[in-house]
N, C-alpha and C. Protein backbone atom coordinates (compact mmCIF):
# COMPACT_ATOMS: atom_id res chain seq x y z
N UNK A 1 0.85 -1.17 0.00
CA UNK A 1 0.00 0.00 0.00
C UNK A 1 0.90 1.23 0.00
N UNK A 2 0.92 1.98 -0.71
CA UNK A 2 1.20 3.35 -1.32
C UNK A 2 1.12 4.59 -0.30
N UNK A 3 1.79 5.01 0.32
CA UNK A 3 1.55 6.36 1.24
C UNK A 3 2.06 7.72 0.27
N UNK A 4 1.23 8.68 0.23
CA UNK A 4 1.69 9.83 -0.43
C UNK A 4 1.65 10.63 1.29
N UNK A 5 2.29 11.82 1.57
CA UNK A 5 2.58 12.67 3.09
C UNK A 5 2.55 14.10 2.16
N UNK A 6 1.49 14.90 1.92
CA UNK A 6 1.99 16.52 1.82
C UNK A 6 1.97 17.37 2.54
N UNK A 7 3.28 17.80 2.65
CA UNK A 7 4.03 18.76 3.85
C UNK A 7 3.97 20.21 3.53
N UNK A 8 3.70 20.69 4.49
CA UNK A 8 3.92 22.39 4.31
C UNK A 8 4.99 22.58 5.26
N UNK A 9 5.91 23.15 5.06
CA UNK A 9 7.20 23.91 5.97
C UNK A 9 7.26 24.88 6.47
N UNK A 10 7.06 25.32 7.32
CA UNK A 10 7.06 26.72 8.47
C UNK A 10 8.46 27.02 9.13
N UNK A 11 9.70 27.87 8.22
CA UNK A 11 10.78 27.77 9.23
C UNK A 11 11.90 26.71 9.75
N UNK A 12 11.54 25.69 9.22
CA UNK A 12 12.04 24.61 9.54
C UNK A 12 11.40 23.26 10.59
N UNK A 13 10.04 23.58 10.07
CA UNK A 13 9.22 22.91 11.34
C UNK A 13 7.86 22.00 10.18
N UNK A 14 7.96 20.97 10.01
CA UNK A 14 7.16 20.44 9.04
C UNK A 14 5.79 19.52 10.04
N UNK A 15 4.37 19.80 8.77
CA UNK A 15 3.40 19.93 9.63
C UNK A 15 2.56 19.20 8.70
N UNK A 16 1.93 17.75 9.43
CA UNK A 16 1.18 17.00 7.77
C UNK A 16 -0.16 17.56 7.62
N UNK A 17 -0.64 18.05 6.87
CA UNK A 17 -1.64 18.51 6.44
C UNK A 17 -2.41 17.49 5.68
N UNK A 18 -2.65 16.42 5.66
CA UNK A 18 -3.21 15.15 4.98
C UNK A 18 -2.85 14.45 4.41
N UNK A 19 -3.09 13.21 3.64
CA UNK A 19 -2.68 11.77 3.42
C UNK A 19 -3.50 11.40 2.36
N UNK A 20 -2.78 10.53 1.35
CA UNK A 20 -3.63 10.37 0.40
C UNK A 20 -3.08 8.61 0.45
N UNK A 21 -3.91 7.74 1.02
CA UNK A 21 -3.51 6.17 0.72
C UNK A 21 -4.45 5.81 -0.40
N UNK A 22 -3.58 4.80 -1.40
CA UNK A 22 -3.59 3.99 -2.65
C UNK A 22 -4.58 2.59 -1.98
N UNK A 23 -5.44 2.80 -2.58
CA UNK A 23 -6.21 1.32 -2.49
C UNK A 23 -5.90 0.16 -2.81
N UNK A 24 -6.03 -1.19 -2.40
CA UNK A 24 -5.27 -2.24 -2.90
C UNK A 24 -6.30 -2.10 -4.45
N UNK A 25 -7.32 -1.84 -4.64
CA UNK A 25 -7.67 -2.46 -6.17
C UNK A 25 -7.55 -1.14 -7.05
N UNK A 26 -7.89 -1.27 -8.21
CA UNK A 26 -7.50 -0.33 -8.89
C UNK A 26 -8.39 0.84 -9.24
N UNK A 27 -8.00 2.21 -9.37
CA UNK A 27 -9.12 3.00 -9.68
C UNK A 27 -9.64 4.05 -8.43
N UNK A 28 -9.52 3.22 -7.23
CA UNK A 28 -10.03 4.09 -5.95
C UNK A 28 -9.07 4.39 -4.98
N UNK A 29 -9.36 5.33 -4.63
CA UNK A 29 -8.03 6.39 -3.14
C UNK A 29 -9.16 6.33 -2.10
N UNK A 30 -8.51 6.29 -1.45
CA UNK A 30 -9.29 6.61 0.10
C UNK A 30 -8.65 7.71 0.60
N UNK A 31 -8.84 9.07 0.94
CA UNK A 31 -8.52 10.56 1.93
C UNK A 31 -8.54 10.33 2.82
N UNK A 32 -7.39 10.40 3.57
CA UNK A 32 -7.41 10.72 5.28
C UNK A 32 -7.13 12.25 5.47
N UNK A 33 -7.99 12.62 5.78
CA UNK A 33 -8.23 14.04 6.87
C UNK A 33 -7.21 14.01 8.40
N UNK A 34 -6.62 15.12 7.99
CA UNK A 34 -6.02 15.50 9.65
C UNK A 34 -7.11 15.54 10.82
N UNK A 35 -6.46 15.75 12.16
CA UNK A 35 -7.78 15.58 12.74
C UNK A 35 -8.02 17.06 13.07
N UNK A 36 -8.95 17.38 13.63
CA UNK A 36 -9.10 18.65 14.00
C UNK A 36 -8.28 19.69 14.80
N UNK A 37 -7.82 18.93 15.71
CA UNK A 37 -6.63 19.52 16.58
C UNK A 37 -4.88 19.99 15.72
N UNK A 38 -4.85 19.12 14.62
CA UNK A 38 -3.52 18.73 13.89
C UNK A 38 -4.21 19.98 13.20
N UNK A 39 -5.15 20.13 11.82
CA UNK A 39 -5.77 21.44 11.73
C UNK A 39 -5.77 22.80 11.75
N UNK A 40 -6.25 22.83 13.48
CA UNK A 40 -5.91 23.60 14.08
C UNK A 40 -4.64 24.47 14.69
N UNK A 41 -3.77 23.41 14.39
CA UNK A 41 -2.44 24.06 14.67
C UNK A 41 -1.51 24.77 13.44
N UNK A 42 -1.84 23.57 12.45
CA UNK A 42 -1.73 23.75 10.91
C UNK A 42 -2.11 25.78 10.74
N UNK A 43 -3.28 25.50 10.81
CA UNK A 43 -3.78 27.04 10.43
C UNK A 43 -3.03 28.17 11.32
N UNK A 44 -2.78 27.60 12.65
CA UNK A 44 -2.32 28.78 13.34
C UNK A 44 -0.33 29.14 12.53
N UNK A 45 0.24 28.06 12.23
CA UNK A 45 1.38 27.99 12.01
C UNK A 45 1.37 29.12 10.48
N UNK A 46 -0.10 28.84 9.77
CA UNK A 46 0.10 29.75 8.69
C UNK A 46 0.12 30.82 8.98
N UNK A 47 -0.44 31.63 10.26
CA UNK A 47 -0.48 33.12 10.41
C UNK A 47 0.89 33.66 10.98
N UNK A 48 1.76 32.65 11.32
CA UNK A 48 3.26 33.33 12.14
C UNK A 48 3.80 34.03 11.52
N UNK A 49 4.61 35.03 11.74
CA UNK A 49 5.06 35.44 10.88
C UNK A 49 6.60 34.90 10.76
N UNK A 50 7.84 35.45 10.29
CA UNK A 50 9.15 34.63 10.41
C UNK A 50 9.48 34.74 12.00
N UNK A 51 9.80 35.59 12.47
CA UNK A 51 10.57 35.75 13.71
C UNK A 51 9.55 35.26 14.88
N UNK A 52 7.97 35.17 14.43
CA UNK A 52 7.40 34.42 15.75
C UNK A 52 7.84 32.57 14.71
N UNK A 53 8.10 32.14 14.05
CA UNK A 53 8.20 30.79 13.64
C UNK A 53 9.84 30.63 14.01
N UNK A 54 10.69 31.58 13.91
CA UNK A 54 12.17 31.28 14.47
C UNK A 54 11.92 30.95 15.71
N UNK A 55 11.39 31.88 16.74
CA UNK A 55 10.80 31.53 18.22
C UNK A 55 10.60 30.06 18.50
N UNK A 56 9.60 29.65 17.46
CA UNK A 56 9.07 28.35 17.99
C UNK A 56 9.85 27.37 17.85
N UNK A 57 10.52 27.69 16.48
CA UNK A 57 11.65 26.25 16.09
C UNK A 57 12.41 26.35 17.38
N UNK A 58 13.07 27.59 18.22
CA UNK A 58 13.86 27.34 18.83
C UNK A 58 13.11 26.64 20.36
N UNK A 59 12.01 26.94 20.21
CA UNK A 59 11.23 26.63 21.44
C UNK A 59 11.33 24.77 21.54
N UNK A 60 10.99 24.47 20.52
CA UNK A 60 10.49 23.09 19.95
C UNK A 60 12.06 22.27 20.52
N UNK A 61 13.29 23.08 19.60
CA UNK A 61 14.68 22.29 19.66
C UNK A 61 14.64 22.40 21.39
N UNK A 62 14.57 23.41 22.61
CA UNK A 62 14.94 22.55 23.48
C UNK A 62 13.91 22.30 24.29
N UNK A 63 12.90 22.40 24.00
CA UNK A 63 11.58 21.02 24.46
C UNK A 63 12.03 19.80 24.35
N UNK A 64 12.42 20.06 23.13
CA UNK A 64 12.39 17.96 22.49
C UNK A 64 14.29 17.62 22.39
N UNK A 65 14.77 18.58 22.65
CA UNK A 65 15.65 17.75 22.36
C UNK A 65 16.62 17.48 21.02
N UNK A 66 15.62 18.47 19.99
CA UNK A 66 16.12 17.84 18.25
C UNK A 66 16.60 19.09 17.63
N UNK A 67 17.06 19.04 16.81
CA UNK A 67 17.77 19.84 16.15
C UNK A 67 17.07 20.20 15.19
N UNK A 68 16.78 21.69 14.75
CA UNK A 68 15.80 21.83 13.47
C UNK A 68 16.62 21.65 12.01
N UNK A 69 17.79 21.98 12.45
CA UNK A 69 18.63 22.15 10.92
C UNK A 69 19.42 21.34 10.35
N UNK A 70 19.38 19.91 11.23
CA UNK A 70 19.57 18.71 10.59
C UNK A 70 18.39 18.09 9.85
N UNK A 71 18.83 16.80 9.19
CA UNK A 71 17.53 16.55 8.82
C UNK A 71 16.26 16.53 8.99
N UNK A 72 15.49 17.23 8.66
CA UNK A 72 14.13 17.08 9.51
C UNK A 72 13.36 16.05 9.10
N UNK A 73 13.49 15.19 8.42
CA UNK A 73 12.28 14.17 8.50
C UNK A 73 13.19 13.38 9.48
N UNK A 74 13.97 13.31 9.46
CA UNK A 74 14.70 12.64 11.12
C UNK A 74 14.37 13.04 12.61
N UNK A 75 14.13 14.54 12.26
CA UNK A 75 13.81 14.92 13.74
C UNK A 75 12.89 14.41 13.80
N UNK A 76 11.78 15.09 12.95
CA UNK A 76 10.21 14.28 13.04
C UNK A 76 9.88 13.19 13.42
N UNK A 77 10.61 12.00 13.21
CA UNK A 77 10.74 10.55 13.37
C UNK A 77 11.47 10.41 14.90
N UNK A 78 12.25 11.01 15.39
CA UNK A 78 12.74 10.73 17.13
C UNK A 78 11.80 11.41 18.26
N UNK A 79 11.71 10.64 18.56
CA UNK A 79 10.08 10.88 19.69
C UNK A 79 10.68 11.48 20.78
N UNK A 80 10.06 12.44 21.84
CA UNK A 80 10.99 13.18 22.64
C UNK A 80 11.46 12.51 24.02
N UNK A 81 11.37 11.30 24.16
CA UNK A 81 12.01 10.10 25.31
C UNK A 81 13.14 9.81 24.68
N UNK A 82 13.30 9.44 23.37
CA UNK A 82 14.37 9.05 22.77
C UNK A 82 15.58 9.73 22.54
N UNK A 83 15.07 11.04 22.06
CA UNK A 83 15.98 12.23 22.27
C UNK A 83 16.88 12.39 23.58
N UNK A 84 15.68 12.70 24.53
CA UNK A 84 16.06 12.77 26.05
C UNK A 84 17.20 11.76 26.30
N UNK A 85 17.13 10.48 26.20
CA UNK A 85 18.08 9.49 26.37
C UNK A 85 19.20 9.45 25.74
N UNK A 86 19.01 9.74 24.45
CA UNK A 86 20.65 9.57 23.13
C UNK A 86 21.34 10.57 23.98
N UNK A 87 22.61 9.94 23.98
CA UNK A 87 24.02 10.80 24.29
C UNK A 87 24.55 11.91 22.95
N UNK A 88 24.55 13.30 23.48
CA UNK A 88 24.78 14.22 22.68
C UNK A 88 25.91 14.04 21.75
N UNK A 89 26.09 13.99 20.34
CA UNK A 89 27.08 13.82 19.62
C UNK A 89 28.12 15.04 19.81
N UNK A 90 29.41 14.67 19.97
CA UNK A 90 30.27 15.97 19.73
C UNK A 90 31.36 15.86 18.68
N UNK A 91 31.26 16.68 17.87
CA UNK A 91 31.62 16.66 16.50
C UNK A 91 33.13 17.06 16.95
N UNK A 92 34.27 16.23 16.28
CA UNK A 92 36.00 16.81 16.47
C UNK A 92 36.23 17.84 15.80
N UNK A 93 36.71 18.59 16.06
CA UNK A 93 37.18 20.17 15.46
C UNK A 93 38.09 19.54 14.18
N UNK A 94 38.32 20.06 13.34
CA UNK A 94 39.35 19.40 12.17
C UNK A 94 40.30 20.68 11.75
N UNK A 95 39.66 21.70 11.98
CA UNK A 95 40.64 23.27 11.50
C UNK A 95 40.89 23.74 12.43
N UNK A 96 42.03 24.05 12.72
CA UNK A 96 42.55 24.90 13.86
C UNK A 96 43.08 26.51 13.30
N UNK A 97 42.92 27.56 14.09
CA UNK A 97 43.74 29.04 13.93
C UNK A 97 45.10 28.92 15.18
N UNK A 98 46.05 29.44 14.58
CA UNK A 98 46.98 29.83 15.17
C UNK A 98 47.32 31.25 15.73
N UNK A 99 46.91 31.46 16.95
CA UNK A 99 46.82 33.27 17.70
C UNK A 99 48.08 33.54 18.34
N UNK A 100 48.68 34.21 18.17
CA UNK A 100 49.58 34.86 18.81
C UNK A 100 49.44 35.97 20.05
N UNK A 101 49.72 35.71 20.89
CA UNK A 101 49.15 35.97 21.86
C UNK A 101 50.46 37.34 22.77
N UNK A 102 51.74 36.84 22.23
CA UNK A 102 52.80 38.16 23.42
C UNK A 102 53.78 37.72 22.55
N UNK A 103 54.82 39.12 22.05
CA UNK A 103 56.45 39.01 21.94
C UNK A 103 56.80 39.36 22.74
N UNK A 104 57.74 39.01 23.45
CA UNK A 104 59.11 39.70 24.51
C UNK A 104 59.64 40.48 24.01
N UNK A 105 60.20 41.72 24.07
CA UNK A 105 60.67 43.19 23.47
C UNK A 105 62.15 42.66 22.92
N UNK A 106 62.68 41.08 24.03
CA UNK A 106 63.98 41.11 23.42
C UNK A 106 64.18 39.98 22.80
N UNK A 107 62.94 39.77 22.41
CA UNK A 107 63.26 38.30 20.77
C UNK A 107 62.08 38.76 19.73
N UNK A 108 61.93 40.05 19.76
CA UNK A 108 61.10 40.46 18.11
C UNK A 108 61.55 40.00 16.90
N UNK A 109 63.06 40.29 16.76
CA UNK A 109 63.53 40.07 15.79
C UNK A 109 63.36 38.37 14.94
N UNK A 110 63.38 37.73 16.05
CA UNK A 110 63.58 36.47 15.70
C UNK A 110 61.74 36.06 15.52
N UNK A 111 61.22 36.66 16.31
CA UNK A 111 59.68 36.00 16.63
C UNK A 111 58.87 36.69 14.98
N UNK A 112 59.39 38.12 14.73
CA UNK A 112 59.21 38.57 13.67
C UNK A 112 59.55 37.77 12.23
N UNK A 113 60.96 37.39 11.92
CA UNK A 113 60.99 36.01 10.85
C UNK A 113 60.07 34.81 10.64
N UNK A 114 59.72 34.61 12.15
CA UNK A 114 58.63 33.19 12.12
C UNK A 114 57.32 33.50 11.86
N UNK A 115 57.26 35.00 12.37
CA UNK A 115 55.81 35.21 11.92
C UNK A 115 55.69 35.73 10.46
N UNK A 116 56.70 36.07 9.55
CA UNK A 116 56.27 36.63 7.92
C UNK A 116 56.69 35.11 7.43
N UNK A 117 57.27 34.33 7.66
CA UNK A 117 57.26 33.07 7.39
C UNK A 117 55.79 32.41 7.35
N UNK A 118 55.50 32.28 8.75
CA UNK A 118 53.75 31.63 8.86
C UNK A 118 52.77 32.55 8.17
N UNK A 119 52.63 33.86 8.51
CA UNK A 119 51.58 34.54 7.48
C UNK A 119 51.52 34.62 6.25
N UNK A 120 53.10 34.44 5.79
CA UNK A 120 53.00 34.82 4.51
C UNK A 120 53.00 36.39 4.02
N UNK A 121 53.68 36.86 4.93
CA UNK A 121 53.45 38.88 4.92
C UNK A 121 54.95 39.28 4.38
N UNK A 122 55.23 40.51 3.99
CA UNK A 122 56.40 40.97 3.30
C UNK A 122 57.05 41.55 4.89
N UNK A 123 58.06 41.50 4.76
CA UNK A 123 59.22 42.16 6.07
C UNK A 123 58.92 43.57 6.51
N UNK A 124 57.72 44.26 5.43
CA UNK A 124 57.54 45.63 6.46
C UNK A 124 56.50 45.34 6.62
N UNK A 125 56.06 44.92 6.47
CA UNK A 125 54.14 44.29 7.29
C UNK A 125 54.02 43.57 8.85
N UNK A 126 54.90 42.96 8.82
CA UNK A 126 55.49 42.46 10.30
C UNK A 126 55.09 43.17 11.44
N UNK A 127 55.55 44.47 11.49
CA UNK A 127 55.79 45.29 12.67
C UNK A 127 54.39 45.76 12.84
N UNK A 128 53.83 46.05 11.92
CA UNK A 128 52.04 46.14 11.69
C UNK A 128 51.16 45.16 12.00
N UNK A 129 51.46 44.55 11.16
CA UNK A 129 50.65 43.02 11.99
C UNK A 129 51.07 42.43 12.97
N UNK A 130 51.85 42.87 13.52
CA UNK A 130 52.26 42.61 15.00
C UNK A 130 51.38 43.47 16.45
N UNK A 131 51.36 44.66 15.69
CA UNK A 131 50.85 45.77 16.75
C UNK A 131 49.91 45.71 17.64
N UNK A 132 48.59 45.11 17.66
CA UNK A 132 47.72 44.58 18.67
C UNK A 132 47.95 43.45 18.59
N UNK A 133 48.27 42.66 19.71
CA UNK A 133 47.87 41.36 19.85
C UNK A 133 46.86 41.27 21.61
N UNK A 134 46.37 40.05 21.50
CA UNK A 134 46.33 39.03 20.58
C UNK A 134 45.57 39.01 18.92
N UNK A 135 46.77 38.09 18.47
CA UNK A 135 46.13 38.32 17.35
C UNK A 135 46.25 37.08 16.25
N UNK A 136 44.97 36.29 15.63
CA UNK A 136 44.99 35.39 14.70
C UNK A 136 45.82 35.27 13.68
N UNK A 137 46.78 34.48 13.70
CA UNK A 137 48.40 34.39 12.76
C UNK A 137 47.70 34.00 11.63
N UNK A 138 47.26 32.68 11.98
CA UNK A 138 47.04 31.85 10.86
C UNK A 138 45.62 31.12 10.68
N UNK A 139 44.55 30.92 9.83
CA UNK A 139 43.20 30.50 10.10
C UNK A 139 42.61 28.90 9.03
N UNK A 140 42.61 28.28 9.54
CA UNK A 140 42.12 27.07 8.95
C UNK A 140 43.02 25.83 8.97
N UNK A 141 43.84 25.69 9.45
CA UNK A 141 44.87 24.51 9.67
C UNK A 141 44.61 23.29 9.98
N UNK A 142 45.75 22.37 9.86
CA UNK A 142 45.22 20.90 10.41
C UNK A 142 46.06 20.85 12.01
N UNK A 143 45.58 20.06 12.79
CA UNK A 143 45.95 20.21 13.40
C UNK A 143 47.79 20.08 13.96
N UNK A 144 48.35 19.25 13.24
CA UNK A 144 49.22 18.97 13.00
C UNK A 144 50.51 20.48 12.86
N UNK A 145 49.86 20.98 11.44
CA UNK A 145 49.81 22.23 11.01
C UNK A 145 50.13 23.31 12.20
N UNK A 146 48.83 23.34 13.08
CA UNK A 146 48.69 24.45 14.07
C UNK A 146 49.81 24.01 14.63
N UNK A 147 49.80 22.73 15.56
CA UNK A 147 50.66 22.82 16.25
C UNK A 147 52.53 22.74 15.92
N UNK A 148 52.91 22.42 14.98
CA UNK A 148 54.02 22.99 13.98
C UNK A 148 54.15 24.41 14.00
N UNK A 149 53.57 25.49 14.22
CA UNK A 149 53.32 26.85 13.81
C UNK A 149 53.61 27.43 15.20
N UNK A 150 52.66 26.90 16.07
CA UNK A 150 52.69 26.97 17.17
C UNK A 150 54.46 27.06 18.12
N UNK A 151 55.10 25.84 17.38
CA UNK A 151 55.98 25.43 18.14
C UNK A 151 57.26 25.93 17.51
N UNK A 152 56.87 26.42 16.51
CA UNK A 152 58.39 27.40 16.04
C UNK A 152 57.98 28.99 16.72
N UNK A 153 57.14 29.49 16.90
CA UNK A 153 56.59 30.81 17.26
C UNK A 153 57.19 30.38 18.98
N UNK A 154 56.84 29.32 19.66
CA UNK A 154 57.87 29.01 21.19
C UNK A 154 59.17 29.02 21.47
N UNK A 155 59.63 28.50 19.98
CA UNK A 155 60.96 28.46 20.11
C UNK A 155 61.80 29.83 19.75
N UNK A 156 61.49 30.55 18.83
CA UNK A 156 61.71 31.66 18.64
C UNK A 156 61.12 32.67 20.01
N UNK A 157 60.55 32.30 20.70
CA UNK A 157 60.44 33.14 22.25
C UNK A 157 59.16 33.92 22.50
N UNK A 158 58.40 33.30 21.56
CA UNK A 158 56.86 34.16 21.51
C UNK A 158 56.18 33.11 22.26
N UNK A 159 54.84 33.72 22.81
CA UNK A 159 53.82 32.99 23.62
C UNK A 159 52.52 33.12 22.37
N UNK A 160 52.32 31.56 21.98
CA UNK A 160 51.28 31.52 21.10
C UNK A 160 49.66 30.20 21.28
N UNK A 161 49.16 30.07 20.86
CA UNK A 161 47.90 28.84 21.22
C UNK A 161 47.37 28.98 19.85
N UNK A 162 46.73 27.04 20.23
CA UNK A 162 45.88 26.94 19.23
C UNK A 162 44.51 26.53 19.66
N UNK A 163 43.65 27.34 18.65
CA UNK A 163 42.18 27.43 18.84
C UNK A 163 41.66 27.02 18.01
């Protein structure tokens, strides 16, 4: 048996508005109607405007637990016990920035080479891009990377981290 589902989308918040099942013989559909309450909410969701429907998505994500901007016919499908229970995924960072954080007045010179080296800046840009810190050397790295960057900017006598 055949399920057709047509969805209307509010924001990121999907809402069935009725059902159309395929008959086993040929020729006839049978309509399923929402119920009145489902309806009723339906209609109210059409009058929101954006920023009261941002509200709700965010209302909904920590009611239940789900995420609106992952898949949503997935959210739709995890019931809010289930949610409650799953252990929160935490995604590994994969890009790191390299910040420079302090030169010592008496290893510029040297901390200065490592840094037009890592930025990639011409020898009078240095002293400029040096001038406020802290300050983001380098942006998108592997980690590997960062910490390589990191560890010549120590050795040359600068105080640096990776974020």
């Amino acid at each position: 048996m055949a399920l057709c589902m047509q969805t209307r989308s509010v924001a990121g918040v999907r809402a069935r508005t009725s059902a159309v099942r395929s008959a086993p013989f040929r020729g006839s559909r049978m309509v399923v109607r929402a119920s009145p309450a489902v309806s009723e909410i339906v209609d109210k969701l059409k009058t929101l405007t954006l920023l009261e429907a941002s509200e709700l998505v965010s209302e909904i994500e920590k009611t239940f637990g789900v995420d609106a901007s992952a898949a949503a016919p997935m959210a739709m499908a995890v019931m809010p016990g289930a949610a409650a229970a799953a252990a929160p995924v935490v995604e590994e960072k994969t890009t790191f920035d390299v910040v420079l954080e302090e030169i010592p007045a008496d290893k510029k010179v040297g901390v200065y080479k490592v840094v037009r080296n890592i930025a990639n800046i011409a020898v009078n840009q240095v002293k400029d891009f040096t001038a406020t810190l802290p300050k983001v050397l380098k942006e998108g790295l592997s980690k590997e990377e960062a910490e390589a960057a990191k560890t010549q900017l120590a050795e040359a006598g600068a105080k640096a981290k990776v974020v």
